[in-house]
N, C-alpha and C. Protein backbone atom coordinates (compact mmCIF):
# COMPACT_ATOMS: atom_id res chain seq x y z
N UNK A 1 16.93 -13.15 30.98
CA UNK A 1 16.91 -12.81 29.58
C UNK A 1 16.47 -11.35 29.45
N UNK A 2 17.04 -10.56 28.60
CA UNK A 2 16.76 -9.04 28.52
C UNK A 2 16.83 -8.85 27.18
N UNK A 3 15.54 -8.21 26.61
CA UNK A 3 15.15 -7.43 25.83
C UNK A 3 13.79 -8.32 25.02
N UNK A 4 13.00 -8.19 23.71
CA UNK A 4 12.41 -9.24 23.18
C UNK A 4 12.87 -10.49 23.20
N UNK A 5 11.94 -11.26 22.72
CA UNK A 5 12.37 -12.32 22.53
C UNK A 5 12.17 -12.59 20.57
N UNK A 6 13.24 -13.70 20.19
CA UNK A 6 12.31 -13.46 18.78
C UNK A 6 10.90 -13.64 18.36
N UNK A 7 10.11 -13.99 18.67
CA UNK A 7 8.94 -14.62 18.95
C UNK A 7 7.92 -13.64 18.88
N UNK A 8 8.35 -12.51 19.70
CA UNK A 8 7.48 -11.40 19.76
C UNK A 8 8.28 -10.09 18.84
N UNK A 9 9.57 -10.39 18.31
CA UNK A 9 9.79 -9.61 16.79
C UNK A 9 8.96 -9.65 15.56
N UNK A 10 8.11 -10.96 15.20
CA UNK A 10 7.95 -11.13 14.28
C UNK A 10 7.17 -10.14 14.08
N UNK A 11 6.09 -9.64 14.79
CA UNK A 11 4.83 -9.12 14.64
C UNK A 11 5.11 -7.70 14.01
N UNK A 12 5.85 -7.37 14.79
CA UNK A 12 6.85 -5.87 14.86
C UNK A 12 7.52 -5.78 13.65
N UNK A 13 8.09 -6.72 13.00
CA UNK A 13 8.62 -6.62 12.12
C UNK A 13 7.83 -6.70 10.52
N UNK A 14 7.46 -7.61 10.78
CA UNK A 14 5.70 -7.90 10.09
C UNK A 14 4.65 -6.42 9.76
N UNK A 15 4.68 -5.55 10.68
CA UNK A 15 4.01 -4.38 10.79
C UNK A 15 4.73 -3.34 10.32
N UNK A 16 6.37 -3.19 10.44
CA UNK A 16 6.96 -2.12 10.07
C UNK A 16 7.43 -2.34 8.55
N UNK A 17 7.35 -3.67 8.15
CA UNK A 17 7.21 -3.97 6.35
C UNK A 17 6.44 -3.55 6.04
N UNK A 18 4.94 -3.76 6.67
CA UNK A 18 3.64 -3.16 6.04
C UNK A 18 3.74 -1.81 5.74
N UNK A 19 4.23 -1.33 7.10
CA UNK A 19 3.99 0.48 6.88
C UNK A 19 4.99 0.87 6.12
N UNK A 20 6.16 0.23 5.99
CA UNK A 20 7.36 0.29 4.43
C UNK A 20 6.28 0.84 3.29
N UNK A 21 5.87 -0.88 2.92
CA UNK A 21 5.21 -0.27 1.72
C UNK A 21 4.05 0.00 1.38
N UNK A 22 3.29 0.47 2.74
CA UNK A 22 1.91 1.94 2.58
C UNK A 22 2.60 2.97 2.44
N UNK A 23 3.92 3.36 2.81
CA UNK A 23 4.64 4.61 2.61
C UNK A 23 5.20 4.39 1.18
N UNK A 24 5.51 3.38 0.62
CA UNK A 24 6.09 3.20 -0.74
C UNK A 24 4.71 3.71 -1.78
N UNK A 25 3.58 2.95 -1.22
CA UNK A 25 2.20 3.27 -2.34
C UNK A 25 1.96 4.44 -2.53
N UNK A 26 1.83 5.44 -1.07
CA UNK A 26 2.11 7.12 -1.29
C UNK A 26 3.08 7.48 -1.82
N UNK A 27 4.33 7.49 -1.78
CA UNK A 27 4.99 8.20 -2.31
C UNK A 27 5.06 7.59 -3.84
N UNK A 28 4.65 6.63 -4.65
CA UNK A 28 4.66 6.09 -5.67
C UNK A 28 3.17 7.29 -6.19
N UNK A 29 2.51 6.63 -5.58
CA UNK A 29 0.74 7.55 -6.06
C UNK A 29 1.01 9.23 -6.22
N UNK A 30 1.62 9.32 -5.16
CA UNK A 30 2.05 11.39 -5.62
C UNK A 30 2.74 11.58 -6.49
N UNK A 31 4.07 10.87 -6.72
CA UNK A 31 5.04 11.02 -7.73
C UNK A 31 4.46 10.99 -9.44
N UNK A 32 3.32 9.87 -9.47
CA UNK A 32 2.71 9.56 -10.29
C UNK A 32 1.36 10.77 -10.92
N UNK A 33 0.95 11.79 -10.40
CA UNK A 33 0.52 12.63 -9.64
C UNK A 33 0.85 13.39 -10.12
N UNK A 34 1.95 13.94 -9.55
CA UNK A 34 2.98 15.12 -9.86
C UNK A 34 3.42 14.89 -11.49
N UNK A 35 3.45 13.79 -11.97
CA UNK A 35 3.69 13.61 -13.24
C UNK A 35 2.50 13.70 -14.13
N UNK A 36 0.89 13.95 -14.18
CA UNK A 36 0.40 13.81 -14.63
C UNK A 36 -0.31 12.53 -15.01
N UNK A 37 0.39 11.38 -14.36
CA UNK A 37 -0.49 9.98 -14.71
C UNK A 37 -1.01 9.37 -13.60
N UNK A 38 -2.23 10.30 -12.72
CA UNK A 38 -2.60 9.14 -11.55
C UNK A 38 -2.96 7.82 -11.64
N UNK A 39 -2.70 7.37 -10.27
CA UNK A 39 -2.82 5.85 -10.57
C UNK A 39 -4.64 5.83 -9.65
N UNK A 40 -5.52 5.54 -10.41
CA UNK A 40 -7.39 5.44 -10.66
C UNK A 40 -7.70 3.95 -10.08
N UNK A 41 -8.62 4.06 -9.48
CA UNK A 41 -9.28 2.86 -9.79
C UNK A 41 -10.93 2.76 -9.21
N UNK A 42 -12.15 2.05 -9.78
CA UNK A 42 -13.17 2.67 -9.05
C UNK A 42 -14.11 1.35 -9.84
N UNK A 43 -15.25 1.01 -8.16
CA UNK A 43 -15.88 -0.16 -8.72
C UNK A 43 -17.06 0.20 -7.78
N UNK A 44 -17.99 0.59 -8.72
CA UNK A 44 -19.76 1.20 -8.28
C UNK A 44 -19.41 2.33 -7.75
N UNK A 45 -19.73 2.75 -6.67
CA UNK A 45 -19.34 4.19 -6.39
C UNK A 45 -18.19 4.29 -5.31
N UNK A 46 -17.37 3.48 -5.16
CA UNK A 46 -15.98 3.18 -4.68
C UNK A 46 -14.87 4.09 -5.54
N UNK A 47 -14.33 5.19 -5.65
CA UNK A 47 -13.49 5.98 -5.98
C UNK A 47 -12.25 6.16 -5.58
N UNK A 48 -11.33 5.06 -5.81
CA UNK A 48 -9.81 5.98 -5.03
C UNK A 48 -8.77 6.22 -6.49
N UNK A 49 -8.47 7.41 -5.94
CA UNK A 49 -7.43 8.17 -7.03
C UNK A 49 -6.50 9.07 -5.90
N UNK A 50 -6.82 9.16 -4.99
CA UNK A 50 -5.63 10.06 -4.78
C UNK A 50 -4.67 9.29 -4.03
N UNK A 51 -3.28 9.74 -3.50
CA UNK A 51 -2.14 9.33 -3.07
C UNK A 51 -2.85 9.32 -1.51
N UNK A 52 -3.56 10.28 -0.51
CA UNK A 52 -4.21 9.70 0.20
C UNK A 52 -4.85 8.54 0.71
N UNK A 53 -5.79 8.65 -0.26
CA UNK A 53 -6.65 7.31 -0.48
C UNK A 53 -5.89 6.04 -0.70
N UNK A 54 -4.88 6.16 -1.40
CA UNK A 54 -4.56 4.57 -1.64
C UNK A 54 -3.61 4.30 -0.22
N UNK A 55 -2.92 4.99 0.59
CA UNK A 55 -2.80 5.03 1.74
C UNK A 55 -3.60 4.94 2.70
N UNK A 56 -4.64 5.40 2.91
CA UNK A 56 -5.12 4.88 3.92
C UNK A 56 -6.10 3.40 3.70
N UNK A 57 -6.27 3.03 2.04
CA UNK A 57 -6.43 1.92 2.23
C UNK A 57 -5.57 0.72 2.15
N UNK A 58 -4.85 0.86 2.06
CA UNK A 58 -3.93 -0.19 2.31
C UNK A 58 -3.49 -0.08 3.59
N UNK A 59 -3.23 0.85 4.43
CA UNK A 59 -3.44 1.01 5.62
C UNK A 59 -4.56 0.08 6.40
N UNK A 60 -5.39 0.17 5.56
CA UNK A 60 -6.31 -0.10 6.32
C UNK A 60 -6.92 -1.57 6.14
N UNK A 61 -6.73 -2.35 4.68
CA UNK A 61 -7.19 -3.62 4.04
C UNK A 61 -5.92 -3.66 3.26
N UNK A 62 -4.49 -3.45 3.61
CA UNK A 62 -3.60 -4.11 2.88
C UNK A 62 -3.67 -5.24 1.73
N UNK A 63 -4.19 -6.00 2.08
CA UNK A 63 -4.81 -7.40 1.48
C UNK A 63 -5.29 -7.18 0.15
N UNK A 64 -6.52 -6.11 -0.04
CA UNK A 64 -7.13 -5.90 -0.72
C UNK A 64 -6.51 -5.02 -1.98
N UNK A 65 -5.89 -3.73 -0.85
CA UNK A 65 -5.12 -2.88 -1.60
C UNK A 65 -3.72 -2.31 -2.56
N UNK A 66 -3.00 -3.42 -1.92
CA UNK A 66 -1.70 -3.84 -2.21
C UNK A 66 -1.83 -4.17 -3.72
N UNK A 67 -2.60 -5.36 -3.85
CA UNK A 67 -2.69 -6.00 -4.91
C UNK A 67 -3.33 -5.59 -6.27
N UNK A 68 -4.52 -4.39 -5.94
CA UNK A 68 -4.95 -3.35 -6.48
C UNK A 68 -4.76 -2.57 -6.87
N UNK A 69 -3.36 -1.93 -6.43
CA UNK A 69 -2.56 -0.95 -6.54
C UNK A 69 -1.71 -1.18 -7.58
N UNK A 70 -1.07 -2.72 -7.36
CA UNK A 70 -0.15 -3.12 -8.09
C UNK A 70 -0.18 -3.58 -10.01
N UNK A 71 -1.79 -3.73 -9.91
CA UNK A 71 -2.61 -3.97 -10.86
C UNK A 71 -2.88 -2.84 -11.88
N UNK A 72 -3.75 -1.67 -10.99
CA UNK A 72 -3.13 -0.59 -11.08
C UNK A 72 -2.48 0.62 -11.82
N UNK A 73 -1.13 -0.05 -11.55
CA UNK A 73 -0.19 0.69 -12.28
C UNK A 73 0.39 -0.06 -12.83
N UNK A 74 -0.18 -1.24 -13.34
CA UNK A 74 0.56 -1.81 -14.27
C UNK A 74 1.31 -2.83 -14.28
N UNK A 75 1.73 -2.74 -12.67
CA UNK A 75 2.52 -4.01 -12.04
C UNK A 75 1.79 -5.43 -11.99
N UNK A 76 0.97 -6.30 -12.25
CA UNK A 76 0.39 -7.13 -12.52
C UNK A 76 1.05 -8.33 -12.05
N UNK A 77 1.10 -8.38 -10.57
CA UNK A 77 1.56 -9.80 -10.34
C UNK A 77 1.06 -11.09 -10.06
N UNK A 78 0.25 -10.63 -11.12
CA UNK A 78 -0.40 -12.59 -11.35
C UNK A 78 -0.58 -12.51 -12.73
N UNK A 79 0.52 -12.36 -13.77
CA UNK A 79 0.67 -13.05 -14.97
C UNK A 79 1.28 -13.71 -14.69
């Protein structure tokens, strides 16, 4: 047998969605930015506003940040 197997795609594939849309949250957060309406958010002395920041946290706690993001700006996917 030559090359992966599917088994060991998933992960890979799983990971390069993620980094899809940490690259979608930056380029959404700058654009937003560049327009004058950043996308804020801040709880005790936790501060993220820039297109950075929301990249490397979702980078980093996807989980957390994704959904935060999405909230956010408005996107609200849990009505």
């Amino acid at each position: 047998m030559t090359g992966l197997s599917p088994t060991a795609l998933v992960p890979i594939l799983v990971l390069l969605l993620l980094l899809g849309i940490d690259t979608w949250i930056y380029a959404d957060a700058r654009e937003r930015l560049k327009r004058g309406d950043p996308v804020a958010f801040s709880f005790g002395s936790l501060r993220v506003e820039t297109p950075q920041a929301w990249f490397l946290g979702s980078l980093i706690l996807w989980v957390v940040f994704f959904p935060l993001y999405l909230t956010a700006t408005g996107r609200n996917p849990f009505r």
